[in-house]
Protein backbone atom coordinates (compact mmCIF):
# COMPACT_ATOMS: atom_id res chain seq x y z
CA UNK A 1 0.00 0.00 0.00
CA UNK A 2 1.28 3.67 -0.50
CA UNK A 3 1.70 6.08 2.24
CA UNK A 4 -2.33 7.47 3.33
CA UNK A 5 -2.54 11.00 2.66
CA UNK A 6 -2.76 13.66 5.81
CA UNK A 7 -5.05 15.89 6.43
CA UNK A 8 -4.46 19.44 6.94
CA UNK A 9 -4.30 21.19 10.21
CA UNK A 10 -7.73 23.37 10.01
CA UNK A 11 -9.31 20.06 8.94
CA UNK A 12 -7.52 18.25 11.77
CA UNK A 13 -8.62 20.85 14.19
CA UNK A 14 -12.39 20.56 13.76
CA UNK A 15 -12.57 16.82 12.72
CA UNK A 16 -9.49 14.82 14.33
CA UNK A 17 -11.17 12.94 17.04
CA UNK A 18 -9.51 9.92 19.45
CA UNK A 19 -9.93 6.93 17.02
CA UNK A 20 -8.63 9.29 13.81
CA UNK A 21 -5.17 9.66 15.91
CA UNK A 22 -5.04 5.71 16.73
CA UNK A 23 -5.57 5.19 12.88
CA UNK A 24 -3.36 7.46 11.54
CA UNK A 25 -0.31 6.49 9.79
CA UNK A 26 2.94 7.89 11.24
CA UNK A 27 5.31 7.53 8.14
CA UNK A 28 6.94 10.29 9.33
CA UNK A 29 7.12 9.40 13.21
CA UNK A 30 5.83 10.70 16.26
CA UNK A 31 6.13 14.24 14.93
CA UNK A 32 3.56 14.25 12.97
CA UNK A 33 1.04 12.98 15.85
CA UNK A 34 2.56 15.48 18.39
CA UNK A 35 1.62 18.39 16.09
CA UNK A 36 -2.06 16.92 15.23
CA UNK A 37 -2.39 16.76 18.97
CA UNK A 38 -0.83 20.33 19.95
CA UNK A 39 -3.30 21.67 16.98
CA UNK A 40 -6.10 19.96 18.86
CA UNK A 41 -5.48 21.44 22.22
CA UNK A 42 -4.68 24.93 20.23
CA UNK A 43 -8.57 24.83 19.04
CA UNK A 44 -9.75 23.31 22.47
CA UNK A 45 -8.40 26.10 24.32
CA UNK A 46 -9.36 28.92 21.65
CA UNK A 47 -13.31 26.84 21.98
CA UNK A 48 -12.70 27.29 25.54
CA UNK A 49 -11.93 31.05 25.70
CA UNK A 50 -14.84 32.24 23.34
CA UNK A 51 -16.87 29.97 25.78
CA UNK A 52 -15.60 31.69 28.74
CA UNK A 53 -15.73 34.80 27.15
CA UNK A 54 -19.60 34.20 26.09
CA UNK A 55 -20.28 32.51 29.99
CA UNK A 56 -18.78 35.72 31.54
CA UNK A 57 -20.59 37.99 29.21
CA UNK A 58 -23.93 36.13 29.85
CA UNK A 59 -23.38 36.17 33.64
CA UNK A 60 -22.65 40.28 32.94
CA UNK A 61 -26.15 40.62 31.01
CA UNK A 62 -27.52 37.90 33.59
CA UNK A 63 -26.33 40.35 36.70
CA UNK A 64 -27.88 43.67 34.95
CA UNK A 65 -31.12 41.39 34.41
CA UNK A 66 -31.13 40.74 38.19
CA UNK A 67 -30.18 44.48 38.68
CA UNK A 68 -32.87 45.56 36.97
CA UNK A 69 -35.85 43.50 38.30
CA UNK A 70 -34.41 44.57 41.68
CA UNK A 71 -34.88 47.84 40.73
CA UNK A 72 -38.15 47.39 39.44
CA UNK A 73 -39.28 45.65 42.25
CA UNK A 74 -37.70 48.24 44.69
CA UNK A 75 -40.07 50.71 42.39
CA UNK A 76 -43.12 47.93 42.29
CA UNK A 77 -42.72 48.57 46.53
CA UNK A 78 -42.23 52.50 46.34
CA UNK A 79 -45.60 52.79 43.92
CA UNK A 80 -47.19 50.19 46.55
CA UNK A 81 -46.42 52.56 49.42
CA UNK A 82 -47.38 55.66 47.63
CA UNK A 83 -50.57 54.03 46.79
CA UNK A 84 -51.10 52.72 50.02
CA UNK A 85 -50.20 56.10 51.09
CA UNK A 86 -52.60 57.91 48.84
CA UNK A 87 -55.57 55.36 49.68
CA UNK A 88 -54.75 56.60 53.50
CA UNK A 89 -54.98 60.07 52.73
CA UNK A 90 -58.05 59.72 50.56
CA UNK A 91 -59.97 57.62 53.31
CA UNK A 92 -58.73 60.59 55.91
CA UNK A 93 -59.59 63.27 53.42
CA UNK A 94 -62.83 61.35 52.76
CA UNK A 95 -63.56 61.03 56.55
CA UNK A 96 -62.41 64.75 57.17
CA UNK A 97 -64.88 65.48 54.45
CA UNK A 98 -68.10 63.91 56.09
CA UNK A 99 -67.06 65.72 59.54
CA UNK A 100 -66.83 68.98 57.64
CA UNK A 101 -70.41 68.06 56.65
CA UNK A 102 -71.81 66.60 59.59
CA UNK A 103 -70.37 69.93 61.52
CA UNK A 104 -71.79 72.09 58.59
CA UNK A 105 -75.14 70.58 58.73
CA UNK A 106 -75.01 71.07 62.73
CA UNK A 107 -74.21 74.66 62.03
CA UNK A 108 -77.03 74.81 59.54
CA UNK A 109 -79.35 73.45 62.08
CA UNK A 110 -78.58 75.31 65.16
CA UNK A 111 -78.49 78.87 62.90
CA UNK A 112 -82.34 77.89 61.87
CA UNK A 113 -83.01 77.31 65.69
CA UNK A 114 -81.19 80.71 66.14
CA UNK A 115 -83.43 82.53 63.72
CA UNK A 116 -86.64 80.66 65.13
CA UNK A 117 -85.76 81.99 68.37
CA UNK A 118 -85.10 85.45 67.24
CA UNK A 119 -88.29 85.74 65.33
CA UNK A 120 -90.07 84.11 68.44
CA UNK A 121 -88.12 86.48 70.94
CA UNK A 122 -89.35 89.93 68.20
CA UNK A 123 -92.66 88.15 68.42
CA UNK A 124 -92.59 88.63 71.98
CA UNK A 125 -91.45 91.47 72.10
CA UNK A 126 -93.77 92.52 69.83
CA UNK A 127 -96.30 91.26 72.04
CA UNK A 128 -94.73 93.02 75.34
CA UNK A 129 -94.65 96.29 73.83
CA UNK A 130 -98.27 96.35 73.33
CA UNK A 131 -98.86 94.98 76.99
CA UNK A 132 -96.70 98.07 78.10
CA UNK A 133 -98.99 100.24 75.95
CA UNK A 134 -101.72 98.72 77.72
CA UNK A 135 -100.34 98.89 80.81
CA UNK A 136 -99.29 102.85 80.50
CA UNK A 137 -103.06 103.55 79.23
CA UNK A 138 -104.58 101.34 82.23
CA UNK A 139 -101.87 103.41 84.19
CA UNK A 140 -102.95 106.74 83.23
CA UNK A 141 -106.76 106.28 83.19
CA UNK A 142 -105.90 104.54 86.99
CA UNK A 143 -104.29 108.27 87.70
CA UNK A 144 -106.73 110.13 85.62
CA UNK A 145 -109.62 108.29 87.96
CA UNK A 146 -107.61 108.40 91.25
CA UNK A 147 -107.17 112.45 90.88
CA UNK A 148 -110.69 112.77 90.02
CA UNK A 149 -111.65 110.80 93.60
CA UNK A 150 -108.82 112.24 95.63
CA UNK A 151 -110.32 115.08 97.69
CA UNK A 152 -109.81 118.61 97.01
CA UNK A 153 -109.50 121.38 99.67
CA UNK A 154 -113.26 121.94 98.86
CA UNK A 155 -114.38 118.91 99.00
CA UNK A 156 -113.17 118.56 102.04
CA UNK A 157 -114.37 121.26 103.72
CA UNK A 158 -117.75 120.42 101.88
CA UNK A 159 -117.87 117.07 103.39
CA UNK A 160 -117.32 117.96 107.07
CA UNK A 161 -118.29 120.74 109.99
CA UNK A 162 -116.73 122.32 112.48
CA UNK A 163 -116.87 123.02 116.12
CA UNK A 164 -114.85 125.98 117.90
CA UNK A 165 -113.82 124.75 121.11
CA UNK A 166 -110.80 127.13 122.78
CA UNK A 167 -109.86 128.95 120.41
CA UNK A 168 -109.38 125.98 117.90
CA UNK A 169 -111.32 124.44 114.82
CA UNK A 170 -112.42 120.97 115.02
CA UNK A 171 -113.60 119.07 112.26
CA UNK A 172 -116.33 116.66 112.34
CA UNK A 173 -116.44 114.46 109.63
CA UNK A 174 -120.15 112.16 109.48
CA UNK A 175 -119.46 108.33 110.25
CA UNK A 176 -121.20 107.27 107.14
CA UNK A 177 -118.42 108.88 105.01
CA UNK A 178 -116.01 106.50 106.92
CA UNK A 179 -115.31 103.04 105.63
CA UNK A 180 -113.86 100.95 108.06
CA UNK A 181 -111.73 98.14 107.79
CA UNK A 182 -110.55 95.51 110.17
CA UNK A 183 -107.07 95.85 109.91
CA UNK A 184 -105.63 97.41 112.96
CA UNK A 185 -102.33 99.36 113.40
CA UNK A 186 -102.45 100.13 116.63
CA UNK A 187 -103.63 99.60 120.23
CA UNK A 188 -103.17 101.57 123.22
CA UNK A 189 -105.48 101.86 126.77
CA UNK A 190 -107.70 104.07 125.97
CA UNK A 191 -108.71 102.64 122.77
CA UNK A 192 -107.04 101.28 118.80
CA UNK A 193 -106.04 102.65 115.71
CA UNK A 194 -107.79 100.93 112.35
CA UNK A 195 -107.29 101.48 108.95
CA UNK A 196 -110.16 103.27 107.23
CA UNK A 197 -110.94 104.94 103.67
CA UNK A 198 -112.58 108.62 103.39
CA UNK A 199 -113.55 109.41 99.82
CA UNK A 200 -111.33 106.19 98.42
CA UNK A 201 -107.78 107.78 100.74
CA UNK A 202 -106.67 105.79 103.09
CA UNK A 203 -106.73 107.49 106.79
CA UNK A 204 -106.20 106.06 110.41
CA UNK A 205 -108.94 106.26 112.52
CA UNK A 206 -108.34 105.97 116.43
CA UNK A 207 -111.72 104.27 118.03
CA UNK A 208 -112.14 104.39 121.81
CA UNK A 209 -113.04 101.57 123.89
CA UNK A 210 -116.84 101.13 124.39
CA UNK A 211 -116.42 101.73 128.21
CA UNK A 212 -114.70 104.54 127.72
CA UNK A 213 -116.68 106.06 124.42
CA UNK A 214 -119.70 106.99 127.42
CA UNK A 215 -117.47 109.66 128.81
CA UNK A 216 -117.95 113.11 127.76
CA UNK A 217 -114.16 113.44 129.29
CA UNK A 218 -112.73 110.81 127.32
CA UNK A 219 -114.30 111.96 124.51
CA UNK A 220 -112.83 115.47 124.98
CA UNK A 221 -109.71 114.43 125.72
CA UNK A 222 -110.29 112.18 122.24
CA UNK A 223 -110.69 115.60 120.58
CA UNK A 224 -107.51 117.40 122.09
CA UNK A 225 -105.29 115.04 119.97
């Protein structure tokens, strides 16, 4: 047989595999083998690098991946507090509201009780000052009639007589002008003091005791006063 042909290195390198080396034909010695195997480990190494290189470049983009859904999720759990947050306010904003309301509406209701009262207090008033009116013209015709039956000077003198006894006036005024009462203000030995009207005025009228009203003495003495 002639000497096999060899294959060149680039083919070597991607196709040599274990049984091609035990097969091949070393016409020219070891050296040949060495070299097919160096080439081998040449392109296993290179293989090795770009895979490497590609590994460490995925676990680069795999890292910023991780990076950035941390990131998101940090911002996923700031939106989920600021929502929370804003749900909080609302509800207190909300509840703040319906106080504001409820303490409007109370307003509302005790200003309307405040108006009733005022138009029930002017009513009253209202009413008063014609009560006063009344009053004042009950008042005046009361003076008007109490002037017109409070004695005069004349009528006094009209109503009564007089005796001269030492030098002195005495009047006399008739028993049937006297009206009598039986409240008493006063009571002595000789006799008491009651409270009578003459013409509608009050007077005090002093009464003797019946024993001693049969005296002409007592009743003179009765006169001196």
């Amino acid at each position: 047989k002639g000497p096999a042909s060899v294959p060149s290195s680039s083919s070597i390198g991607q196709h040599l595999t274990l049984s091609d080396v035990k097969h091949v034909e070393r016409p020219e010695g070891d050296e040949v083998l060495i070299k097919l195997l160096e080439e081998q480990v040449r392109h296993w190494r290179k293989e090795s690098e770009t895979k490497e290189r590609r590994f460490a470049t995925m676990r680069e983009d795999m890292e910023q991946i991780r990076q950035h859904v941390t990131d998101l999720k940090q911002g996923l759990d700031e939106q989920e507090r600021k929502t929370t947050s804003a749900v909080a306010e609302k509800a207190t904003m909300e509840q703040n509201n319906a106080s504001l309301q409820y303490q409007l509406s109370e307003e509302r209701t005790m200003k309307e009780d405040i108006q009733q009262q005022l138009t029930e207090c002017r009513n009253e008033k209202k009413v008063l000052k014609e009560e006063v009116g009344q009053l004042e013209a009950l008042l005046t015709n009361a003076e008007q009639a109490l002037r017109q039956r409070r004695p005069s000077t004349r009528d006094f003198e009209t109503g009564v007589s007089t005796t001269s006894k030492d030098s002195e006036k005495v009047l006399k005024i008739p028993s049937r002008d006297i009206q009598l009462t039986d409240k008493k203000l006063g009571r002595g030995s000789y006799g008491a003091v009651r409270v009578a009207y003459w013409r509608g005025c009050p007077v005090a009228v002093k009464m003797l005791h019946e024993v001693l009203a049969t005296s002409q003495r007592n009743m003179d003495l009765l006169l001196q006063e």
